[in-house]
C-alpha atoms as a PDB file:
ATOM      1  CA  UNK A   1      19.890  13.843  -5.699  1.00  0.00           C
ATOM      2  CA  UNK A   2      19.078  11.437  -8.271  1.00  0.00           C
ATOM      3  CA  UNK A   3      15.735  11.004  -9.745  1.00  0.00           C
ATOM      4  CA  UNK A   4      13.510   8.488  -8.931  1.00  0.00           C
ATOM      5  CA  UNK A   5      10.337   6.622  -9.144  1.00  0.00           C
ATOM      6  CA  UNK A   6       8.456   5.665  -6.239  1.00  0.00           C
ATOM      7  CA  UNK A   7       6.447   2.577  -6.132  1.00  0.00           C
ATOM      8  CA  UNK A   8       4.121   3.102  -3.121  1.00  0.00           C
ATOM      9  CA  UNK A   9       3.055  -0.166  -2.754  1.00  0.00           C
ATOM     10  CA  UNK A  10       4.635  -3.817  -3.335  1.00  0.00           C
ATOM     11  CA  UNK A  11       5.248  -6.685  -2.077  1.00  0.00           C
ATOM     12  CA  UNK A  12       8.772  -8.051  -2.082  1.00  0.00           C
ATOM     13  CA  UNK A  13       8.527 -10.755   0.739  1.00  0.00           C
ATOM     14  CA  UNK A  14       6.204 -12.663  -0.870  1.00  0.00           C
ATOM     15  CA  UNK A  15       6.879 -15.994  -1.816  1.00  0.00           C
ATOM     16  CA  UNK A  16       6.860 -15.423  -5.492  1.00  0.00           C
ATOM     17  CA  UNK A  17      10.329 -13.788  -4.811  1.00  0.00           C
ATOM     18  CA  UNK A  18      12.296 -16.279  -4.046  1.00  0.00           C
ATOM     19  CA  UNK A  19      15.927 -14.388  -3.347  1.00  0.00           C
ATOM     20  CA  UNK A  20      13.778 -12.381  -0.435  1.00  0.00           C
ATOM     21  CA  UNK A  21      14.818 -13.961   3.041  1.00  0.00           C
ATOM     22  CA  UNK A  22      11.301 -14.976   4.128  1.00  0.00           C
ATOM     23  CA  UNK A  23       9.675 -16.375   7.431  1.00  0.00           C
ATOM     24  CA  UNK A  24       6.293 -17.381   7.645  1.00  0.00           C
ATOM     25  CA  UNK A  25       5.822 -17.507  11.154  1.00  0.00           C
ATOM     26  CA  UNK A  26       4.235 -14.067  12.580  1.00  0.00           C
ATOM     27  CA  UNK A  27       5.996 -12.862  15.163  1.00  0.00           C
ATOM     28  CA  UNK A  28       9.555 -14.468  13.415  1.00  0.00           C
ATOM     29  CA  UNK A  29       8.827 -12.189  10.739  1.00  0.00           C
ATOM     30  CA  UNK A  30      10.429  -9.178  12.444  1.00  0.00           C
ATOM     31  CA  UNK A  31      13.658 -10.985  11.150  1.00  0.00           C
ATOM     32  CA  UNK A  32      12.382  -9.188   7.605  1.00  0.00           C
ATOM     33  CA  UNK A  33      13.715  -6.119   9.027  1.00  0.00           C
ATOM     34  CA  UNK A  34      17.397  -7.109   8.288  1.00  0.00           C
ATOM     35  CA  UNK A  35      16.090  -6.614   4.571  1.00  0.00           C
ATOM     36  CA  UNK A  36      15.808  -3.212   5.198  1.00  0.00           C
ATOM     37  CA  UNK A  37      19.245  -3.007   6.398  1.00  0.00           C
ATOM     38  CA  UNK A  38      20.757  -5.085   3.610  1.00  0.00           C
ATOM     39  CA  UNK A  39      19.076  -1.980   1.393  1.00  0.00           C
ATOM     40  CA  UNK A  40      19.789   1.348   2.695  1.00  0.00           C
ATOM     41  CA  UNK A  41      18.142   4.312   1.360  1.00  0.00           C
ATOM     42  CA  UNK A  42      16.035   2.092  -0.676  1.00  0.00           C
ATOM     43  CA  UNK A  43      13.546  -0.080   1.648  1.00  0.00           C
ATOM     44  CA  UNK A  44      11.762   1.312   4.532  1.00  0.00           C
ATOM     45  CA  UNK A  45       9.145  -0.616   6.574  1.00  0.00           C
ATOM     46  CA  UNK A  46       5.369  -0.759   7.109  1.00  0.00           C
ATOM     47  CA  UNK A  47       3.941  -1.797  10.185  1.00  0.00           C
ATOM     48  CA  UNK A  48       0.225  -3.227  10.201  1.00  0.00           C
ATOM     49  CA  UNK A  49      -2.807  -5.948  10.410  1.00  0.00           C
ATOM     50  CA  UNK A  50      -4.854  -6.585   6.424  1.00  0.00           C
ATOM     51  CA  UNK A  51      -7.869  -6.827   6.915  1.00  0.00           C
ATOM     52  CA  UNK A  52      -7.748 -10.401   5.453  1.00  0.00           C
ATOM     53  CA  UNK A  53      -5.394 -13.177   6.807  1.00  0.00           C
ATOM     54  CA  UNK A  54      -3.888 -16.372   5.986  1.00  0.00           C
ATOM     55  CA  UNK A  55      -3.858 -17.514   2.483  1.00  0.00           C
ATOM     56  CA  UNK A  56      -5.327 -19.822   0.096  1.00  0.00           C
ATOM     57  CA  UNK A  57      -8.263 -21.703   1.668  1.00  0.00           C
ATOM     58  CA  UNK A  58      -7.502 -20.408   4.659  1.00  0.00           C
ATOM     59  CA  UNK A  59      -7.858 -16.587   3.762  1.00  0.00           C
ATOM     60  CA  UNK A  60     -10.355 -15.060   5.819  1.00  0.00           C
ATOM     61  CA  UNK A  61     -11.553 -11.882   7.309  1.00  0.00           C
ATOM     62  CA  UNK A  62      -9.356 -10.427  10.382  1.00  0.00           C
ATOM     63  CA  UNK A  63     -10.436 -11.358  14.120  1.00  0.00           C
ATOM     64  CA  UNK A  64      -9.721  -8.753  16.172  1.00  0.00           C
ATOM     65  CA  UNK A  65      -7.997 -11.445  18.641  1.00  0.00           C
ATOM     66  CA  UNK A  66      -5.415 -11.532  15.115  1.00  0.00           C
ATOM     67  CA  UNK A  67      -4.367  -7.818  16.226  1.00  0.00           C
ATOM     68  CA  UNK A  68      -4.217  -8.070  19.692  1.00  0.00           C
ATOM     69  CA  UNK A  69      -0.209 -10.116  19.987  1.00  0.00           C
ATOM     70  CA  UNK A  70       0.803  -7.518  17.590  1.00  0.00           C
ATOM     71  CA  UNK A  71      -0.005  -4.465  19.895  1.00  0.00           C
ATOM     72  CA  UNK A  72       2.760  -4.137  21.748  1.00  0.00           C
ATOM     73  CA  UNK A  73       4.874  -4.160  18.876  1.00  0.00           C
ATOM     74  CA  UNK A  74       3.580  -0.878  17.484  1.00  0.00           C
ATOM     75  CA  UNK A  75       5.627   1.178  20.479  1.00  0.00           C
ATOM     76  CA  UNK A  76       8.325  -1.076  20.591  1.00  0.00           C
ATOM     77  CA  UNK A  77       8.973  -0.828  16.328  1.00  0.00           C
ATOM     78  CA  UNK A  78       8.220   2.534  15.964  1.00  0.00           C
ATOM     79  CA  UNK A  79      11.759   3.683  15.317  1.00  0.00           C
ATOM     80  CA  UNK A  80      11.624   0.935  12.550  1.00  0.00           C
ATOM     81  CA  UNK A  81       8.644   1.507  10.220  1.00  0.00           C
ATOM     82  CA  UNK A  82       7.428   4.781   8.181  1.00  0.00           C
ATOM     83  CA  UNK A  83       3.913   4.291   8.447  1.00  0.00           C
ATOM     84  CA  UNK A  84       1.299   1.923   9.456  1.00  0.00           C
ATOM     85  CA  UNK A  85       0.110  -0.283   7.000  1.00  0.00           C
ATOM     86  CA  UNK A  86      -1.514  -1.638   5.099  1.00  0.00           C
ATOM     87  CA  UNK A  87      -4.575  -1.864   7.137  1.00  0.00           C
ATOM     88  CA  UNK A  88      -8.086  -1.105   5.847  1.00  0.00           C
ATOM     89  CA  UNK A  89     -11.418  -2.828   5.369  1.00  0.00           C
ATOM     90  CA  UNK A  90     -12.235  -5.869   2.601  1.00  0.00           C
ATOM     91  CA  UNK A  91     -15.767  -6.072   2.078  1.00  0.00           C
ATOM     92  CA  UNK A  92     -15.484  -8.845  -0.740  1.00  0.00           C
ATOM     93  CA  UNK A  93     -18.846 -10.815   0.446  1.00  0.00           C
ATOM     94  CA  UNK A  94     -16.355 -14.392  -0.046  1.00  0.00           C
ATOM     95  CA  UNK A  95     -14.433 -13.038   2.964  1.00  0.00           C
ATOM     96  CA  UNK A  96     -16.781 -10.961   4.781  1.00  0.00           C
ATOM     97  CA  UNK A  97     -20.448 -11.425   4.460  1.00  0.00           C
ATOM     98  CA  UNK A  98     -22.121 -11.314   7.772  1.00  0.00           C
ATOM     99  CA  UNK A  99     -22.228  -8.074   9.650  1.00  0.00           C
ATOM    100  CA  UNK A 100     -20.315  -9.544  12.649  1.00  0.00           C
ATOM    101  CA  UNK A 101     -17.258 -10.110  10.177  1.00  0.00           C
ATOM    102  CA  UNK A 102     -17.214  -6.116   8.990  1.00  0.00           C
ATOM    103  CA  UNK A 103     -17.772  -5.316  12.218  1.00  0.00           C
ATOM    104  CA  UNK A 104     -14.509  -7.084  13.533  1.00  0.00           C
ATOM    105  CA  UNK A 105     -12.693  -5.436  10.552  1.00  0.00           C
ATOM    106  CA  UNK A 106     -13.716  -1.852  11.596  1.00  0.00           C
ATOM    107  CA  UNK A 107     -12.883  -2.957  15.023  1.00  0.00           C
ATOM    108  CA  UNK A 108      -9.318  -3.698  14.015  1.00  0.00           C
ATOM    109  CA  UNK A 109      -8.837  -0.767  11.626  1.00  0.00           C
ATOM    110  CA  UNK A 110     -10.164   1.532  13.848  1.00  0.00           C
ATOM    111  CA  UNK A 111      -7.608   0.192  16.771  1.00  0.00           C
ATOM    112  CA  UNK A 112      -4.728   1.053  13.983  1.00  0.00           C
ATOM    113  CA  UNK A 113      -5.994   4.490  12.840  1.00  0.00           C
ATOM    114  CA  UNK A 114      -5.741   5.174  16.510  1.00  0.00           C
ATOM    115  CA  UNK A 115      -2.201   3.918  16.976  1.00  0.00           C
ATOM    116  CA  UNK A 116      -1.124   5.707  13.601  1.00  0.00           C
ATOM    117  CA  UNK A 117      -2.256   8.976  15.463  1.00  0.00           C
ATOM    118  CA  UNK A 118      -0.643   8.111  18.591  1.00  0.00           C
ATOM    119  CA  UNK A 119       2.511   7.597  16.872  1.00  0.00           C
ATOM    120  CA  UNK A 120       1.958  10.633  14.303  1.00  0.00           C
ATOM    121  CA  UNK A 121       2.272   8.373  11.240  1.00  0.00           C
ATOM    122  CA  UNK A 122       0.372   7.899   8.297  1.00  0.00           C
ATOM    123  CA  UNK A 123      -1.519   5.411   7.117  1.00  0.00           C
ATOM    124  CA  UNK A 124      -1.584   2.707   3.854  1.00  0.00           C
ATOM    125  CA  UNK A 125      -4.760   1.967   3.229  1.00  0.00           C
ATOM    126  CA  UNK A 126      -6.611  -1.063   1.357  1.00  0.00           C
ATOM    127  CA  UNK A 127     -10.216  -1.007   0.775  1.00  0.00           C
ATOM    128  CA  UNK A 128     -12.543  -3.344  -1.605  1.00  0.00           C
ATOM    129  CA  UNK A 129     -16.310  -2.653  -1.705  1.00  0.00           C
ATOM    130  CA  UNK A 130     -15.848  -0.573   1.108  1.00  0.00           C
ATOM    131  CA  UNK A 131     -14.794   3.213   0.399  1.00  0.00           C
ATOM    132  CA  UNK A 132     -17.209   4.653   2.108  1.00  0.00           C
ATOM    133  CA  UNK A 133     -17.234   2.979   5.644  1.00  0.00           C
ATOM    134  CA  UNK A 134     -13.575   3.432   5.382  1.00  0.00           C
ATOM    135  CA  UNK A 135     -13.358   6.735   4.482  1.00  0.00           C
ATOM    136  CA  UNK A 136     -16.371   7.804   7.258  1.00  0.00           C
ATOM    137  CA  UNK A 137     -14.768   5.839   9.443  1.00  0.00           C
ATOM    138  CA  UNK A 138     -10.919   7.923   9.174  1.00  0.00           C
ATOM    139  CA  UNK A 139     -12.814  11.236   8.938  1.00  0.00           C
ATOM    140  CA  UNK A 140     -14.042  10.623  11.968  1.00  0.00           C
ATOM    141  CA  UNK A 141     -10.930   9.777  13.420  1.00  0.00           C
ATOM    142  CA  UNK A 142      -9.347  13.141  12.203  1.00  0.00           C
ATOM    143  CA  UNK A 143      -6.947  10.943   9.896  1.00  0.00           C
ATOM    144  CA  UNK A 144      -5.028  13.241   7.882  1.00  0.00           C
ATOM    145  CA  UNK A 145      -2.215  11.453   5.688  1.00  0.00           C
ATOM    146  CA  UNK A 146      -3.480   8.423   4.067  1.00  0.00           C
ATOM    147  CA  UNK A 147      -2.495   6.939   1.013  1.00  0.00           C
ATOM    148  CA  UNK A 148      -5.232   4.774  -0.518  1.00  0.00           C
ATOM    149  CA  UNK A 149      -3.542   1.800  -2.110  1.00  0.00           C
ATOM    150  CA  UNK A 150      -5.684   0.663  -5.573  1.00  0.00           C
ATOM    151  CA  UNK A 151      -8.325   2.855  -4.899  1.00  0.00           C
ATOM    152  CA  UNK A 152     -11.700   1.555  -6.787  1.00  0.00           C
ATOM    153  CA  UNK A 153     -14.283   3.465  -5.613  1.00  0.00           C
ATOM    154  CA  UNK A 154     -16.512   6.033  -7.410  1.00  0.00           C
ATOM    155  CA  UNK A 155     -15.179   9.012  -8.472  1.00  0.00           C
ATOM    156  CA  UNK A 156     -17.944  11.044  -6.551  1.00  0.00           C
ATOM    157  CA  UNK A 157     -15.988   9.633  -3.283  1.00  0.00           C
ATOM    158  CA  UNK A 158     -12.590  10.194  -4.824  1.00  0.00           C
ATOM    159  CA  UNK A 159     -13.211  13.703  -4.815  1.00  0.00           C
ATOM    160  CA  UNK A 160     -14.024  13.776  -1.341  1.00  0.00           C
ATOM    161  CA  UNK A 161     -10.168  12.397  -0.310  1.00  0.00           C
ATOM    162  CA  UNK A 162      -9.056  14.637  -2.674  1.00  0.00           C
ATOM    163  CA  UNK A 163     -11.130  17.738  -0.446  1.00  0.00           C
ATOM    164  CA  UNK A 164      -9.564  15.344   2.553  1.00  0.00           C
ATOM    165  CA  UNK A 165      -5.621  15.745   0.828  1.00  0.00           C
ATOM    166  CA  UNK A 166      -5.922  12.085   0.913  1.00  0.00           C
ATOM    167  CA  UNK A 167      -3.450  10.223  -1.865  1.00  0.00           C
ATOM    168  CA  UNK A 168      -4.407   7.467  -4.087  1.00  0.00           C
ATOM    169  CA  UNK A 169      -1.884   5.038  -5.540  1.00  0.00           C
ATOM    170  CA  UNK A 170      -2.843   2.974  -9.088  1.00  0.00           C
ATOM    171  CA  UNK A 171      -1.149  -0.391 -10.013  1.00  0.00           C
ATOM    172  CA  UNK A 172      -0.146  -1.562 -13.676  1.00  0.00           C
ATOM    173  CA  UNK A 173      -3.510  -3.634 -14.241  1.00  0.00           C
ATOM    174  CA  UNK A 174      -5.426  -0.668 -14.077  1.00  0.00           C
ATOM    175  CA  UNK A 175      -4.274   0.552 -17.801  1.00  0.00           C
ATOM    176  CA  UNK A 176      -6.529  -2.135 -19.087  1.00  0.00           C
ATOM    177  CA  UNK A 177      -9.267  -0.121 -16.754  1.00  0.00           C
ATOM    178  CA  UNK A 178     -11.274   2.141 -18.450  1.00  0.00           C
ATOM    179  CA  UNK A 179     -12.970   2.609 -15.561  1.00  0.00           C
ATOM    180  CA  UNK A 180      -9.789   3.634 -13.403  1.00  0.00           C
ATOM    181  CA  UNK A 181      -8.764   5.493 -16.505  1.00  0.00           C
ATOM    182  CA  UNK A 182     -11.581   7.886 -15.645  1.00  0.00           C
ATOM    183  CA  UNK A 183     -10.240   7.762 -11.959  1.00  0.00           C
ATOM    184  CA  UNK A 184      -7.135   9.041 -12.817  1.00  0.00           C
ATOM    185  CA  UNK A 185      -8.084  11.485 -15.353  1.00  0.00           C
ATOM    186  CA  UNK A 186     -10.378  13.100 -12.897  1.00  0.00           C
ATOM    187  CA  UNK A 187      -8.001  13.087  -9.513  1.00  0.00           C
ATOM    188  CA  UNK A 188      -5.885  15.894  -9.444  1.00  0.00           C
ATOM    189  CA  UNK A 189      -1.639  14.546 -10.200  1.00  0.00           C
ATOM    190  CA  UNK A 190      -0.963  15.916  -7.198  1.00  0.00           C
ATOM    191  CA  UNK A 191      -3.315  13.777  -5.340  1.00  0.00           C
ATOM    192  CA  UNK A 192      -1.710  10.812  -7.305  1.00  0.00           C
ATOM    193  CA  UNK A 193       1.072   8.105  -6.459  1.00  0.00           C
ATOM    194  CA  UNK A 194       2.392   5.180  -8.394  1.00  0.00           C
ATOM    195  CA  UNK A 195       2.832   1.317  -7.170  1.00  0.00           C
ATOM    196  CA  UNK A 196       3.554  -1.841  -8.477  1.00  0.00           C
ATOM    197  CA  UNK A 197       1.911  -3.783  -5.972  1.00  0.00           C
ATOM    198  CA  UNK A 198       4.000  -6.271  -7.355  1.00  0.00           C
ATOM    199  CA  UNK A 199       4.113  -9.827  -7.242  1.00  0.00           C
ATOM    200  CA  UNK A 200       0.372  -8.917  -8.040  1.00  0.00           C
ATOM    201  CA  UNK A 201      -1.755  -6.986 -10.097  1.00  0.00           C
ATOM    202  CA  UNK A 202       0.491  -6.521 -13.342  1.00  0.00           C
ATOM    203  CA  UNK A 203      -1.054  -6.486 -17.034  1.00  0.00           C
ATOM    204  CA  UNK A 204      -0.849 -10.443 -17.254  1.00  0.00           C
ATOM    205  CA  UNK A 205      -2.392 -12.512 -14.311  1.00  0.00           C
ATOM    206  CA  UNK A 206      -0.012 -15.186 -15.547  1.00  0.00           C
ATOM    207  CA  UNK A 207       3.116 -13.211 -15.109  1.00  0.00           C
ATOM    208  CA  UNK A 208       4.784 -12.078 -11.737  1.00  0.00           C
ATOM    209  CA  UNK A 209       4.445  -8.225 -11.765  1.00  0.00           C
ATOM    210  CA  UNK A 210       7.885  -6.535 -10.851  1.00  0.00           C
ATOM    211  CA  UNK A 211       9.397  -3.412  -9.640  1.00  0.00           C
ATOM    212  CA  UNK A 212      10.431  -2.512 -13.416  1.00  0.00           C
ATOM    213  CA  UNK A 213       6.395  -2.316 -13.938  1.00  0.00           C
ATOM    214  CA  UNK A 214       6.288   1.137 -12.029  1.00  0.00           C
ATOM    215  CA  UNK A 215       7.138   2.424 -15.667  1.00  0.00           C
ATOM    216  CA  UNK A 216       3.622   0.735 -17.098  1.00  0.00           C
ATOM    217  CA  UNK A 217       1.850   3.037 -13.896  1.00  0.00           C
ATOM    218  CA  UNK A 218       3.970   6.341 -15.298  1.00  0.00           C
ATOM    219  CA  UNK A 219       3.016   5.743 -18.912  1.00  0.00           C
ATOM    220  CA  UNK A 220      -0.484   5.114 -18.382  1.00  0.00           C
ATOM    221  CA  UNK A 221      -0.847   8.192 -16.068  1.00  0.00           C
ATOM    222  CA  UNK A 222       1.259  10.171 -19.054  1.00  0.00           C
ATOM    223  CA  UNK A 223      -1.663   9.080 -21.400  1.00  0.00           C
ATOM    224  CA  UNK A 224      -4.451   9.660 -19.376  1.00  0.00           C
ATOM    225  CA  UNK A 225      -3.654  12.728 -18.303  1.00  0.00           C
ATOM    226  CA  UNK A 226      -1.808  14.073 -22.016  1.00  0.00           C
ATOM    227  CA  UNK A 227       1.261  15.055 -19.903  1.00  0.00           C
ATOM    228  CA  UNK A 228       4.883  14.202 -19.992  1.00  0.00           C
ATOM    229  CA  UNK A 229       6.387  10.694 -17.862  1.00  0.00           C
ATOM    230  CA  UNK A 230       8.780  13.231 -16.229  1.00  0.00           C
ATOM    231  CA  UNK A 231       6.175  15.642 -14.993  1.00  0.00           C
ATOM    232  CA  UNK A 232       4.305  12.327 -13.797  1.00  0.00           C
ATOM    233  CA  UNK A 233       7.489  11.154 -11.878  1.00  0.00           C
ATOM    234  CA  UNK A 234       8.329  14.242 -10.173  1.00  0.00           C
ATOM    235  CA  UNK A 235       5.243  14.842  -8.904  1.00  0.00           C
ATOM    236  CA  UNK A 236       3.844  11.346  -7.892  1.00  0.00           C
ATOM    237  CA  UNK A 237       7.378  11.503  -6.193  1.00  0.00           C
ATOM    238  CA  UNK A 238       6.518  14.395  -4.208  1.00  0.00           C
ATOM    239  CA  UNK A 239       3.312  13.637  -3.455  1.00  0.00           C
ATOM    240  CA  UNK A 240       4.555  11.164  -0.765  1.00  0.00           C
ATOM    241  CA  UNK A 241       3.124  12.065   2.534  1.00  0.00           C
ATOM    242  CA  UNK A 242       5.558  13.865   4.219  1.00  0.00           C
ATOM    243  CA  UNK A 243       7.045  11.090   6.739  1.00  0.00           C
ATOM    244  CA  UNK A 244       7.331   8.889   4.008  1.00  0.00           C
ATOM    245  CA  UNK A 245       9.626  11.193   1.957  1.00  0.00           C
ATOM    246  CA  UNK A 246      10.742   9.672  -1.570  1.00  0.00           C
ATOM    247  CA  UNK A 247      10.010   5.915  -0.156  1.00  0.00           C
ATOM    248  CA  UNK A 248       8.350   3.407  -1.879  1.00  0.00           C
ATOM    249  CA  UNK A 249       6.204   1.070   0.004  1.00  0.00           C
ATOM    250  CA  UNK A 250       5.990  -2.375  -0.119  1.00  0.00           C
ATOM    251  CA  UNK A 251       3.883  -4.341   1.910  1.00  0.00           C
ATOM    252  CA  UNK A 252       3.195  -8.577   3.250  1.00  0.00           C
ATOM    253  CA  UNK A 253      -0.571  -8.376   2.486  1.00  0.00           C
ATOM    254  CA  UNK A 254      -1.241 -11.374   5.241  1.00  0.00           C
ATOM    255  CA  UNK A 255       1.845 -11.219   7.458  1.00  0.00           C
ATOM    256  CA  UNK A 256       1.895  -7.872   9.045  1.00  0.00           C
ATOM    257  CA  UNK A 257       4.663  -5.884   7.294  1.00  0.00           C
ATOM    258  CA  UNK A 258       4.861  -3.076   4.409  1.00  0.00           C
ATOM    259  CA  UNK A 259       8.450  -2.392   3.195  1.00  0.00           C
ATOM    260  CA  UNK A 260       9.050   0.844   1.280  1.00  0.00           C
ATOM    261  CA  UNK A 261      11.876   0.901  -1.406  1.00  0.00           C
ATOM    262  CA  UNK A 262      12.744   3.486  -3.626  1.00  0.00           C
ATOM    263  CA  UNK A 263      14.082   3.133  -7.639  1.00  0.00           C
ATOM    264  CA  UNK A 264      16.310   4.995  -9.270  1.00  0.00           C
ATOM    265  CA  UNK A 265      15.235   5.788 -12.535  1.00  0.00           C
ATOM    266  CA  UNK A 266      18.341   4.452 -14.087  1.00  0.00           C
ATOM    267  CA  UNK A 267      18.385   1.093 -12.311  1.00  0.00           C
ATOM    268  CA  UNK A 268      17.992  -1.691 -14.215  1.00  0.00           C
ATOM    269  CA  UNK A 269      17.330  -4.799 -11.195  1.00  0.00           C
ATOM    270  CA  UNK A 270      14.987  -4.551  -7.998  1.00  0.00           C
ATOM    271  CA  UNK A 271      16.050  -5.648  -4.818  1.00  0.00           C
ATOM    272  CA  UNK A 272      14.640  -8.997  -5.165  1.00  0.00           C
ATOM    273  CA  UNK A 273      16.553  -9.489  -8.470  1.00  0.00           C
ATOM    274  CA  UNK A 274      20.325  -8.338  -6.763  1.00  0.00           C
ATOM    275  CA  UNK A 275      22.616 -10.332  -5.195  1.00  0.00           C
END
């Protein structure tokens, strides 16, 4: 089997990559799947509601009406995505500063831990000023496989995922992080993934983060921890939840979907950059 990176989290879809078939409205974008197809062994699917939707002046925090169209979907997909995700809560106070808008969010993430359970899937999980609510609010659920997508929080609650065997993932703009540097230096590698969460989140807010980047994420980690890239590859590799395998995710932070893609080490173009 060849070697490989996987990038746990990005965002191929997005409009910032333009040779990605794309369709903005909802329920077409279940057309997306035939991306999956057109990549086999390399993308995978996600299946879930962010916790903030639209975009632009329009981003806001999720109603819980915003789930409800896309329940039936869960069942009827199942065969079709790896996990469910990226859900979570987004307690930014821009997008969520009365109670009544958290509360919908913990409505709506609860409603997806629960179908993630149901289905026996894990979960991708975004959360912004809000570890601990979200992390009370899976331990209560019994949620066991969870990958925690740019994790932020302090490390005092880190270490209580890691006591959970919860994963954390780290994007490229956290090597100009001290802060995360301490993160990563103090989470166990084997509680550790790497992601792009590319078109976002690279070193340079001006540039378009890509695939390629998941190299910045395995150097950085190298440094931090004073061990070699190949040790950090094989083991962020295998840290992979085990119904994910060696995927990468990839996920449509407003539009419902997560993709999951893996890269051989010796490739030189993503699947947004082939033909």
């Amino acid at each position: 089997m060849a070697r490989g990176f996987t990038d746990c989290h990005c965002h191929l879809p997005a409009n910032e990559f333009t040779q990605v078939s794309y369709v903005k409205k909802t329920h077409s974008q279940l057309n997306s799947m035939a991306l999956f197809s057109c990549y086999p062994g390399f993308v995978f699917s996600c299946f879930g509601i962010h916790p903030l939707q639209g975009s632009g002046q329009d981003l806001h925090s999720v109603k819980i009406q915003e789930l409800e169209p896309f329940l039936p979907l869960f069942p009827k997909y199942t065969d079709d995505f790896v996990a469910v995700g990226e859900i979570g809560l987004d307690f930014t106070p821009w997008f969520a500063n009365t109670t009544q808008e958290r509360d919908e969010q913990i409505k709506v993430f609860t409603k997806q831990l629960e179908i993630s359970k149901e289905l026996n899937l894990p979960v991708n999980v975004h959360s912004q000023s809000a570890a601990k609510v979200t992390i009370a609010t899976m331990k209560e659920l019994g949620i066991r496989q969870v990958l925690l997508q740019n994790f932020a929080g302090k490390p005092s609650v880190a270490m209580e995922e890691v006591q959970a065997r919860f994963y954390f993932s780290f994007s490229p703009a956290v090597s100009k992080n001290e802060q995360r540097a301490k993160l990563i230096r103090q989470i166990p590698l084997e509680h550790i993934c790497l992601e792009t969460d590319s078109p976002a989140l690279g070193t340079d807010k001006r540039v378009r983060n890509e695939l390629a980047n998941i190299m910045i994420c395995c150097e950085h980690t190298e440094k931090v921890k004073g061990i070699s890239p190949d040790i950090v590859m094989d083991v962020t590799t295998q840290n992979m939840p085990l119904p994910y395998l060696k995927y990468i995710f990839y996920s449509m932070h407003y539009t419902q979907f997560q993709l999951v893609v893996v890269i051989n080490r010796s490739s030189k173009a993503a699947p947004s950059q082939m033909s």
